[in-house]
PDB file of N, CA and C in Angstrom:
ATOM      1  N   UNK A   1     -85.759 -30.537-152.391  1.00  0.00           N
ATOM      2  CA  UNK A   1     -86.229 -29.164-152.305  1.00  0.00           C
ATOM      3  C   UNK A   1     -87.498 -29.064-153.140  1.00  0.00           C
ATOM      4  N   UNK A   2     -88.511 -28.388-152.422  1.00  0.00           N
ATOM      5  CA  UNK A   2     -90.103 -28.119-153.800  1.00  0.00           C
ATOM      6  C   UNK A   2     -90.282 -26.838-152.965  1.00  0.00           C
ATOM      7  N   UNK A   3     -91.166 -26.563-154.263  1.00  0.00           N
ATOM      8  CA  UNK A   3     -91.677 -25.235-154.887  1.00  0.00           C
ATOM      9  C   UNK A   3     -93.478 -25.437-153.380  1.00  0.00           C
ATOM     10  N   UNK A   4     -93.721 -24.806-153.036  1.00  0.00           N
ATOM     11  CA  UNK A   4     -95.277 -24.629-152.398  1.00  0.00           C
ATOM     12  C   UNK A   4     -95.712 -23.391-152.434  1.00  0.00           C
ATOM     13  N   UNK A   5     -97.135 -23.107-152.900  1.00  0.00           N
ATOM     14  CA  UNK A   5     -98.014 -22.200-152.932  1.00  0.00           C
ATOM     15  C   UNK A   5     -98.747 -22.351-151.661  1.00  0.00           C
ATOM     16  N   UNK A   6     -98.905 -20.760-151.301  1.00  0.00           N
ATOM     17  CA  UNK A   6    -100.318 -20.853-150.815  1.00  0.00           C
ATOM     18  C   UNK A   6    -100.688 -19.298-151.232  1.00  0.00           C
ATOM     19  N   UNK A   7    -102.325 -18.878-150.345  1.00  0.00           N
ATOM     20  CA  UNK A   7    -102.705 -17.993-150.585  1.00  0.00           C
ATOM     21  C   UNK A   7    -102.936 -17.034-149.140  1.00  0.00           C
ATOM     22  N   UNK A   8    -102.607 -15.799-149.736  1.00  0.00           N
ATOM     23  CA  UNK A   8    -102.896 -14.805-148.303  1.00  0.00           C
ATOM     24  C   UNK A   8    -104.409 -14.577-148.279  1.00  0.00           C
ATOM     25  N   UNK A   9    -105.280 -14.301-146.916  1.00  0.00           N
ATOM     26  CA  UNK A   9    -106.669 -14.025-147.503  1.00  0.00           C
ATOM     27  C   UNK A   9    -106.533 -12.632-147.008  1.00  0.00           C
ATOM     28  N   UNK A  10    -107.919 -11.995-147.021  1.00  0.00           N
ATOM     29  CA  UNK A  10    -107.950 -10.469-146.600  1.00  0.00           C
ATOM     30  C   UNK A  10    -107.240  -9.978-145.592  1.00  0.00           C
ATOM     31  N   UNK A  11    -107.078 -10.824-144.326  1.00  0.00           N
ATOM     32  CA  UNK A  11    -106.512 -10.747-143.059  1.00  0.00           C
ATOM     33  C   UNK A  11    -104.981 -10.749-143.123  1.00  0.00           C
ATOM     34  N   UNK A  12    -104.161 -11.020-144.107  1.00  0.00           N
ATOM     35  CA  UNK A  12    -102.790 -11.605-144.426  1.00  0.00           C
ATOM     36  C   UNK A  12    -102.582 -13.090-143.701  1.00  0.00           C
ATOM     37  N   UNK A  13    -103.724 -13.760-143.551  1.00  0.00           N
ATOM     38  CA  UNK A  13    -103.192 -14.909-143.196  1.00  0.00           C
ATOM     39  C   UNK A  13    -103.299 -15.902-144.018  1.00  0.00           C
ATOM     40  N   UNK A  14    -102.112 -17.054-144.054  1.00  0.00           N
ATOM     41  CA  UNK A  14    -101.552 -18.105-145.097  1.00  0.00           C
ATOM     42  C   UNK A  14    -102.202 -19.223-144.145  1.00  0.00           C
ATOM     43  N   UNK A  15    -101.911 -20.121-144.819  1.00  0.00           N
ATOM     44  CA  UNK A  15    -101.876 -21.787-144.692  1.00  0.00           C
ATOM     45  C   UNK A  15    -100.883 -22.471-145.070  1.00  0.00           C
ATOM     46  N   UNK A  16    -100.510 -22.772-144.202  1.00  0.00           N
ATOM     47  CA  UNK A  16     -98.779 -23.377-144.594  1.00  0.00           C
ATOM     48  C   UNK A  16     -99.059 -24.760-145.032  1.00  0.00           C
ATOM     49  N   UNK A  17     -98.573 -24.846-146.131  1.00  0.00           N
ATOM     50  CA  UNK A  17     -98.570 -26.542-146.379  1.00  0.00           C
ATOM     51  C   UNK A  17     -98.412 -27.819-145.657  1.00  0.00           C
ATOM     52  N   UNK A  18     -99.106 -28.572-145.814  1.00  0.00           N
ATOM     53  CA  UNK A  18     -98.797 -29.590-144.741  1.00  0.00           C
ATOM     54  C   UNK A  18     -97.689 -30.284-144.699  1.00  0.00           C
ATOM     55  N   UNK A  19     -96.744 -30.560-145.933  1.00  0.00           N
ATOM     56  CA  UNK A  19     -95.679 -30.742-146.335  1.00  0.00           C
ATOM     57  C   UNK A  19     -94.399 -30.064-145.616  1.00  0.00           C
ATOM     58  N   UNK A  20     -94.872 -28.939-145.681  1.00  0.00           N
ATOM     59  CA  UNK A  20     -94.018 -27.887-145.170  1.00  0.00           C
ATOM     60  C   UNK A  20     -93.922 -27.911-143.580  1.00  0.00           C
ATOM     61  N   UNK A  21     -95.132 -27.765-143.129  1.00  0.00           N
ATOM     62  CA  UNK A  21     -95.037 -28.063-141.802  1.00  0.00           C
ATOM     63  C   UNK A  21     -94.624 -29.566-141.208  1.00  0.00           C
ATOM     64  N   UNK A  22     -94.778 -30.276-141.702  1.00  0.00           N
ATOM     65  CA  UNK A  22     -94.006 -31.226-141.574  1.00  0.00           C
ATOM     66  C   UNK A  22     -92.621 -31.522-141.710  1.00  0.00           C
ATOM     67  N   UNK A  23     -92.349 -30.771-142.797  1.00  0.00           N
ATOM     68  CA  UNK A  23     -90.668 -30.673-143.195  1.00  0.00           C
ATOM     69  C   UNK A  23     -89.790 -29.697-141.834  1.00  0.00           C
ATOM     70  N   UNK A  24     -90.864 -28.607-141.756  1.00  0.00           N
ATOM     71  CA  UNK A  24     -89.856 -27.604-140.268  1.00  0.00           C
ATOM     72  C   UNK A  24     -89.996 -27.932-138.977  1.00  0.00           C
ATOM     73  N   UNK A  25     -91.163 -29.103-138.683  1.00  0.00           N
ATOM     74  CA  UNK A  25     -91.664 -29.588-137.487  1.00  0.00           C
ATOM     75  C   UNK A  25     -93.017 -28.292-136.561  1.00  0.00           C
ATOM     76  N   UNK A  26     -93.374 -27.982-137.783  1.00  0.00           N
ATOM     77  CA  UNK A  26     -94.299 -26.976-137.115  1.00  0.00           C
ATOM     78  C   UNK A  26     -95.362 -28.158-136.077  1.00  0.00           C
ATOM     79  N   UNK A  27     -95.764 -27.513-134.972  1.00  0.00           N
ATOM     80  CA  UNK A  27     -96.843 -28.176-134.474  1.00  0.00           C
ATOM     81  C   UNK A  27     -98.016 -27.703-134.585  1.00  0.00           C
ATOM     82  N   UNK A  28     -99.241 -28.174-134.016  1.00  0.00           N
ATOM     83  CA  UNK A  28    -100.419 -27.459-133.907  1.00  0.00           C
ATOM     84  C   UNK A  28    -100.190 -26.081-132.971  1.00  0.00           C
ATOM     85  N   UNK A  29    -100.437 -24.731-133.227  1.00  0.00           N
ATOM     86  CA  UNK A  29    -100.383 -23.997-132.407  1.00  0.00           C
ATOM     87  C   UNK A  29     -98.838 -23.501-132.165  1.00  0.00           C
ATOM     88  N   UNK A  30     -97.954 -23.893-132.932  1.00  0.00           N
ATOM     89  CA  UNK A  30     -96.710 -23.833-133.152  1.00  0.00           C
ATOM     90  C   UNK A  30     -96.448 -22.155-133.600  1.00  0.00           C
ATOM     91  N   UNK A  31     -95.449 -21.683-133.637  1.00  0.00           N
ATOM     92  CA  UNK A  31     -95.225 -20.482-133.654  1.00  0.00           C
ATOM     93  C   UNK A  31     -93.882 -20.163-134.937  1.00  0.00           C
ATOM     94  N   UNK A  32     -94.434 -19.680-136.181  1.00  0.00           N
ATOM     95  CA  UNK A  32     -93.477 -19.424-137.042  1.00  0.00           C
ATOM     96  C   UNK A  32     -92.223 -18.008-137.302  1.00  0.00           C
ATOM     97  N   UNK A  33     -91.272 -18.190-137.089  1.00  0.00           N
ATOM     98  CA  UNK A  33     -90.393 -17.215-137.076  1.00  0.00           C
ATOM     99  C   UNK A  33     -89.792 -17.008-138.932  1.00  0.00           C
ATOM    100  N   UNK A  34     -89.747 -15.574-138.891  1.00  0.00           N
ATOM    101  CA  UNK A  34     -89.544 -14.803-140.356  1.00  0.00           C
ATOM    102  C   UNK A  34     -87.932 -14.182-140.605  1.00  0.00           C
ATOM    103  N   UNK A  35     -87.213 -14.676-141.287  1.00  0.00           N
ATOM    104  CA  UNK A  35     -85.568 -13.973-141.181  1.00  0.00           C
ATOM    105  C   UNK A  35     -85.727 -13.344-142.582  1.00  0.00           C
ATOM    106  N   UNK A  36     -85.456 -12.159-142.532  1.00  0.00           N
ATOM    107  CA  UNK A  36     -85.399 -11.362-144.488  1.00  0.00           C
ATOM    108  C   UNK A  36     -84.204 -11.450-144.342  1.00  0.00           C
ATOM    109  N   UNK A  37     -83.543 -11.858-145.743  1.00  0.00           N
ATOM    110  CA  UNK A  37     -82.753 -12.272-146.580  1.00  0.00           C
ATOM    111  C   UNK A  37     -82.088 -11.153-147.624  1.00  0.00           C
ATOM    112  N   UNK A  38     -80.720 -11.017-147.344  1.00  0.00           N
ATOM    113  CA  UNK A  38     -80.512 -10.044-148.576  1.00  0.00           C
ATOM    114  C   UNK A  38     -81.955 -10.846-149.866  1.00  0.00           C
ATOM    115  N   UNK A  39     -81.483  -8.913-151.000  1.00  0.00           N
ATOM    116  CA  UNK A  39     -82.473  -9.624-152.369  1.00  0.00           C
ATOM    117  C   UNK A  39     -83.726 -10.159-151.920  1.00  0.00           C
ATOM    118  N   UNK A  40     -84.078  -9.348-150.728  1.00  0.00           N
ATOM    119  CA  UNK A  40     -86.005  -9.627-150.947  1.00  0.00           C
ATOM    120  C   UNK A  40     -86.105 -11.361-150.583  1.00  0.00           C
ATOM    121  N   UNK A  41     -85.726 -11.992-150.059  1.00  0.00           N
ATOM    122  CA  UNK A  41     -85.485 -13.225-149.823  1.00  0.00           C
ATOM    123  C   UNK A  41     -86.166 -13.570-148.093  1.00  0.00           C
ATOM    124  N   UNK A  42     -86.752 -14.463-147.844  1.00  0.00           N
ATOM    125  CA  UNK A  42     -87.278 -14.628-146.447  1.00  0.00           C
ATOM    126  C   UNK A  42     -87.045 -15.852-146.185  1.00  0.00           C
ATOM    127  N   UNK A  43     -86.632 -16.376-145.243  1.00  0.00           N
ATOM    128  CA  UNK A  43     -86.313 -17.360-144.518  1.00  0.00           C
ATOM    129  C   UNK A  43     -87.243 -17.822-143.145  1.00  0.00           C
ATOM    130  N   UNK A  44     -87.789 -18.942-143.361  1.00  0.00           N
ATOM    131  CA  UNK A  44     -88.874 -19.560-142.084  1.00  0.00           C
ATOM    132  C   UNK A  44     -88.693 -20.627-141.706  1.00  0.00           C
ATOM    133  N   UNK A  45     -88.661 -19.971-140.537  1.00  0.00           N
ATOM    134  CA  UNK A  45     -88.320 -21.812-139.432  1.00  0.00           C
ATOM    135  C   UNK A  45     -89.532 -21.728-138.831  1.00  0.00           C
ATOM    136  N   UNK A  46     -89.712 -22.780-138.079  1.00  0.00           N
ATOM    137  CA  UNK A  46     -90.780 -23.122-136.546  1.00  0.00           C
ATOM    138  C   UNK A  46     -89.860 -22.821-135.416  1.00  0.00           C
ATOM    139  N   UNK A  47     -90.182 -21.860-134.768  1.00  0.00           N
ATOM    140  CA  UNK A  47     -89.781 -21.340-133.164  1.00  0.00           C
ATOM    141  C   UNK A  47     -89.962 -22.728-132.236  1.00  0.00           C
ATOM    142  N   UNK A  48     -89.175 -23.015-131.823  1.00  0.00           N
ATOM    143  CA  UNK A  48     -89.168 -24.334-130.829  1.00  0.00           C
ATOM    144  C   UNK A  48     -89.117 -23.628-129.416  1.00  0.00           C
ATOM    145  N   UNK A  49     -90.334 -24.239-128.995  1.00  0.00           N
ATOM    146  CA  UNK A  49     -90.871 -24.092-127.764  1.00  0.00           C
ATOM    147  C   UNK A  49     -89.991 -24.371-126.125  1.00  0.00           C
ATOM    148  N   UNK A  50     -89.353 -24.900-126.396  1.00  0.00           N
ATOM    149  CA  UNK A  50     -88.278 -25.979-124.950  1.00  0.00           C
ATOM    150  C   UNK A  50     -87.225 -26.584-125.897  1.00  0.00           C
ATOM    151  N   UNK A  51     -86.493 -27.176-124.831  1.00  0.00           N
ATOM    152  CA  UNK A  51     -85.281 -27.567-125.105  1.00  0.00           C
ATOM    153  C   UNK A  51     -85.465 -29.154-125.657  1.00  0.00           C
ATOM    154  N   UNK A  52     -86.614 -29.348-125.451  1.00  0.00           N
ATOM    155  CA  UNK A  52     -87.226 -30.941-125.439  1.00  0.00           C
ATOM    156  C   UNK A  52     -86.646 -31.683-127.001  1.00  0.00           C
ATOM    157  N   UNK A  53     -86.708 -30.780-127.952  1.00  0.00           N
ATOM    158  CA  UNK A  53     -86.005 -31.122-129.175  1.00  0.00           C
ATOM    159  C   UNK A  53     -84.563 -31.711-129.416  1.00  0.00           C
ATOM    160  N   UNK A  54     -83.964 -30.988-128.214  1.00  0.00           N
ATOM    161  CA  UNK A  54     -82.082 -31.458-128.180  1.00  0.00           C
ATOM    162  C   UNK A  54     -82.239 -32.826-127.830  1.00  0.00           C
ATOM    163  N   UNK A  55     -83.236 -33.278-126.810  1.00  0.00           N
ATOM    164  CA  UNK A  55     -83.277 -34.696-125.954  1.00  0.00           C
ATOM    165  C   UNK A  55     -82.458 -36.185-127.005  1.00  0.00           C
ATOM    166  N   UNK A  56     -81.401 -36.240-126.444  1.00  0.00           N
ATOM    167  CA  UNK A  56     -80.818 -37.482-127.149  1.00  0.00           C
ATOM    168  C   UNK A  56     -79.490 -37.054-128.078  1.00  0.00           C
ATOM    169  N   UNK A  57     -79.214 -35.562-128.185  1.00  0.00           N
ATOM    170  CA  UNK A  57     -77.981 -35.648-129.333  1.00  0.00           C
ATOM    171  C   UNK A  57     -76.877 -35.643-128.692  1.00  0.00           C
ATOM    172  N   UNK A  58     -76.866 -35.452-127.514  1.00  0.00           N
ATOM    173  CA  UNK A  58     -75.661 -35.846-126.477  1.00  0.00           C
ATOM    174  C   UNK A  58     -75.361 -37.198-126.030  1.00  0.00           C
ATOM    175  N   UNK A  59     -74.501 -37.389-126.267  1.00  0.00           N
ATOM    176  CA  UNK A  59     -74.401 -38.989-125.339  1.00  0.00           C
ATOM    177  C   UNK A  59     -74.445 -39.066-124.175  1.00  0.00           C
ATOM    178  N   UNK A  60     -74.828 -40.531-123.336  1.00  0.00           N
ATOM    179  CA  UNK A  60     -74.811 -40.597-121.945  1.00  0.00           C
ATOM    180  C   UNK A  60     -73.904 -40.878-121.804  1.00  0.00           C
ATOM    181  N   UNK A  61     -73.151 -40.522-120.489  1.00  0.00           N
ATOM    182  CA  UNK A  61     -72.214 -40.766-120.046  1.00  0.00           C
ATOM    183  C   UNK A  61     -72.365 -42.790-119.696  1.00  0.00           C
ATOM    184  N   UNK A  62     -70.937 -43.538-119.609  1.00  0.00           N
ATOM    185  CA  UNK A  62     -71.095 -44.694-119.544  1.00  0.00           C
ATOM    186  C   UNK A  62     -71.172 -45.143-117.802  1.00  0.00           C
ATOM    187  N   UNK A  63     -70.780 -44.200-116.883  1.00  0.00           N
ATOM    188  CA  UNK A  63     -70.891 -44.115-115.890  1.00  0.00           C
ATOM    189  C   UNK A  63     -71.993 -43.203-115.205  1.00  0.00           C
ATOM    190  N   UNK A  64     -72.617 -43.207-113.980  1.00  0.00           N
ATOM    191  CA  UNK A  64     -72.914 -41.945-113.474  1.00  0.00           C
ATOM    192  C   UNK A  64     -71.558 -40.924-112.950  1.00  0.00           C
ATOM    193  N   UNK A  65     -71.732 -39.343-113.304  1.00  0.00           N
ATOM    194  CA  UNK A  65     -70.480 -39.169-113.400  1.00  0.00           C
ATOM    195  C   UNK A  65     -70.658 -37.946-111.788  1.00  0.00           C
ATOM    196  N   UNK A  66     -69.765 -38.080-110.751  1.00  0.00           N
ATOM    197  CA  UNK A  66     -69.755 -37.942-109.409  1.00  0.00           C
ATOM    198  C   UNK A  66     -69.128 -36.283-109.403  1.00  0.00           C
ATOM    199  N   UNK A  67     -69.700 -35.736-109.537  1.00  0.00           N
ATOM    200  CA  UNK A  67     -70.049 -34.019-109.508  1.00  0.00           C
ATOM    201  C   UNK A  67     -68.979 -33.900-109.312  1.00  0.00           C
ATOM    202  N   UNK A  68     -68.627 -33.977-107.680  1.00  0.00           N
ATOM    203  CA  UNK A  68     -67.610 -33.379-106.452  1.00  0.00           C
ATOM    204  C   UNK A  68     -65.971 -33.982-106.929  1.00  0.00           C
ATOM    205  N   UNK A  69     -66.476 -34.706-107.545  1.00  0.00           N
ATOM    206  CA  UNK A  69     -65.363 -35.461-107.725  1.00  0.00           C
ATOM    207  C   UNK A  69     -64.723 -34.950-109.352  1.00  0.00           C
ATOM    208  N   UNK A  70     -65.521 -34.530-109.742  1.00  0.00           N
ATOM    209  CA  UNK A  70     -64.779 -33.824-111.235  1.00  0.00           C
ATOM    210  C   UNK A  70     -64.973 -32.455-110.962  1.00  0.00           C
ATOM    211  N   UNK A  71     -65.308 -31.574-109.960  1.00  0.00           N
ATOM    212  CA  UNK A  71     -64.814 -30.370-109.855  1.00  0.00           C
ATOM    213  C   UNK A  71     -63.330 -30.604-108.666  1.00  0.00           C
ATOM    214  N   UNK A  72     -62.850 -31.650-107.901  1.00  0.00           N
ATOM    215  CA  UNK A  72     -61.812 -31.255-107.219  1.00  0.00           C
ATOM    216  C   UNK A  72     -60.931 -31.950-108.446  1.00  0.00           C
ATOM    217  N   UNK A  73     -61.423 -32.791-109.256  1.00  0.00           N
ATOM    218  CA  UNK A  73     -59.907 -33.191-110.012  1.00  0.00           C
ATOM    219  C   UNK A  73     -59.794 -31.785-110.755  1.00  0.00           C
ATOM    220  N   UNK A  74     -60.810 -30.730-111.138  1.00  0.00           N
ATOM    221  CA  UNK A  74     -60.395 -29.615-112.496  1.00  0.00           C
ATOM    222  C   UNK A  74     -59.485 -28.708-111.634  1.00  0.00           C
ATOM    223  N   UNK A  75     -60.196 -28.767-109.992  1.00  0.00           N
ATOM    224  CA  UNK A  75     -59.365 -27.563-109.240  1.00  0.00           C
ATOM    225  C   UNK A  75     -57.838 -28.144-108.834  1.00  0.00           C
ATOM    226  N   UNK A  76     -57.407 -29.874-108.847  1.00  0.00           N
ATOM    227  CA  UNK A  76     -56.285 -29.816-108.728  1.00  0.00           C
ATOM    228  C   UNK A  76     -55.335 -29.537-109.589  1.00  0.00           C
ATOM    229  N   UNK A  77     -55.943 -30.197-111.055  1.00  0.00           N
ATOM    230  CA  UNK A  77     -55.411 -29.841-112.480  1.00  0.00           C
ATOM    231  C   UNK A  77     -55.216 -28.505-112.577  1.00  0.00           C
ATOM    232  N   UNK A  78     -55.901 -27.653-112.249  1.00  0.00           N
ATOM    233  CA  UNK A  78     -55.549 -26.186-112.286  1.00  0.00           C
ATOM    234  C   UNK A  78     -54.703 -25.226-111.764  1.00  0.00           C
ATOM    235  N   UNK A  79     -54.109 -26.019-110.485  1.00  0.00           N
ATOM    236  CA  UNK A  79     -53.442 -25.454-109.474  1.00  0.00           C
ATOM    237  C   UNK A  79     -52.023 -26.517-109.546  1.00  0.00           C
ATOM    238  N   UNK A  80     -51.866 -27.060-110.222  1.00  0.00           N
ATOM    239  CA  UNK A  80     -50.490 -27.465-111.019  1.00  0.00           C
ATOM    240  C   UNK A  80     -49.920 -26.679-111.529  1.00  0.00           C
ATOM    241  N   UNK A  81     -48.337 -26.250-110.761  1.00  0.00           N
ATOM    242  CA  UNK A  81     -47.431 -25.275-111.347  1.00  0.00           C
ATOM    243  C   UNK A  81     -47.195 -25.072-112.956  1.00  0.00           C
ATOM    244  N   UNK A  82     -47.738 -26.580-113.953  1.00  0.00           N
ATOM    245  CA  UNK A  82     -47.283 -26.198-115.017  1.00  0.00           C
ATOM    246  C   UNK A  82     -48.175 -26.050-115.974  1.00  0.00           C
ATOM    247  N   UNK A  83     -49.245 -25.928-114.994  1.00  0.00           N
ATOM    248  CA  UNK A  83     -51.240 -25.448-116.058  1.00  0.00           C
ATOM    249  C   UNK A  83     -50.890 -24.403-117.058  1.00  0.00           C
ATOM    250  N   UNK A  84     -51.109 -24.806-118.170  1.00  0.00           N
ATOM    251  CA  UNK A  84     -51.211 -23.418-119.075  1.00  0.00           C
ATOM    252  C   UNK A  84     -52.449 -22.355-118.873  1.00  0.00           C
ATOM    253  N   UNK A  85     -53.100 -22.595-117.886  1.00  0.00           N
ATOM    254  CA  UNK A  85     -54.100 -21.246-117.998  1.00  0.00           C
ATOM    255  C   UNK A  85     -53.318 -20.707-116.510  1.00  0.00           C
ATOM    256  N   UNK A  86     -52.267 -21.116-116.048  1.00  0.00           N
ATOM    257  CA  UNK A  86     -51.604 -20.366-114.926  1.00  0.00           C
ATOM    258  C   UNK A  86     -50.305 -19.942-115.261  1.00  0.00           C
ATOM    259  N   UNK A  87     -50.053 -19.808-116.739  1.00  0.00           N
ATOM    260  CA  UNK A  87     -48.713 -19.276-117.407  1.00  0.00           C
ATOM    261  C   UNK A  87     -47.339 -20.415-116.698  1.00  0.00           C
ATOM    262  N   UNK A  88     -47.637 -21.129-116.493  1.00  0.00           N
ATOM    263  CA  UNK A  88     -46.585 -21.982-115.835  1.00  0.00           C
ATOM    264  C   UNK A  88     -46.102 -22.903-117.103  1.00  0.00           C
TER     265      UNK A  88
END
């Protein structure tokens, strides 16, 4: 965790540390979001643009996995007299 300064100029605009932007993944042209904090407290992330960031925290499946074929096994599983989402 560190301490960073910067300065507001006449306009209220800052310069975010390069540190900093590096630490939240700001990009060039990147877009910063502001959360207030109980106690006068502010909280800043970088607004992520796309989903492109998630890419990889899911695993691949070890197969390709056959659509049609895992919606008729959920609809037979479901339509089993002793499915608990059919009170059976």
């Amino acid at each position: 965790m560190g301490l960073y300064t910067a300065k507001s100029s006449l306009k209220g605009q800052v310069t975010v540390p390069a540190e900093v932007r590096q630490l939240i993944g700001l990009q060039p042209g990147g877009e910063l979001q502001f959360r207030t904090m109980p106690g006068g407290k502010v909280e800043v992330v970088a607004k992520k643009r796309s989903i492109a960031h998630l890419k990889g925290i899911f695993a691949r499946p070890s197969s390709p996995v056959d659509i049609d074929a895992a919606i008729a096994a959920e609809v037979a599983d479901r339509n089993r007299p002793q499915h608990p989402r059919r009170g059976g």
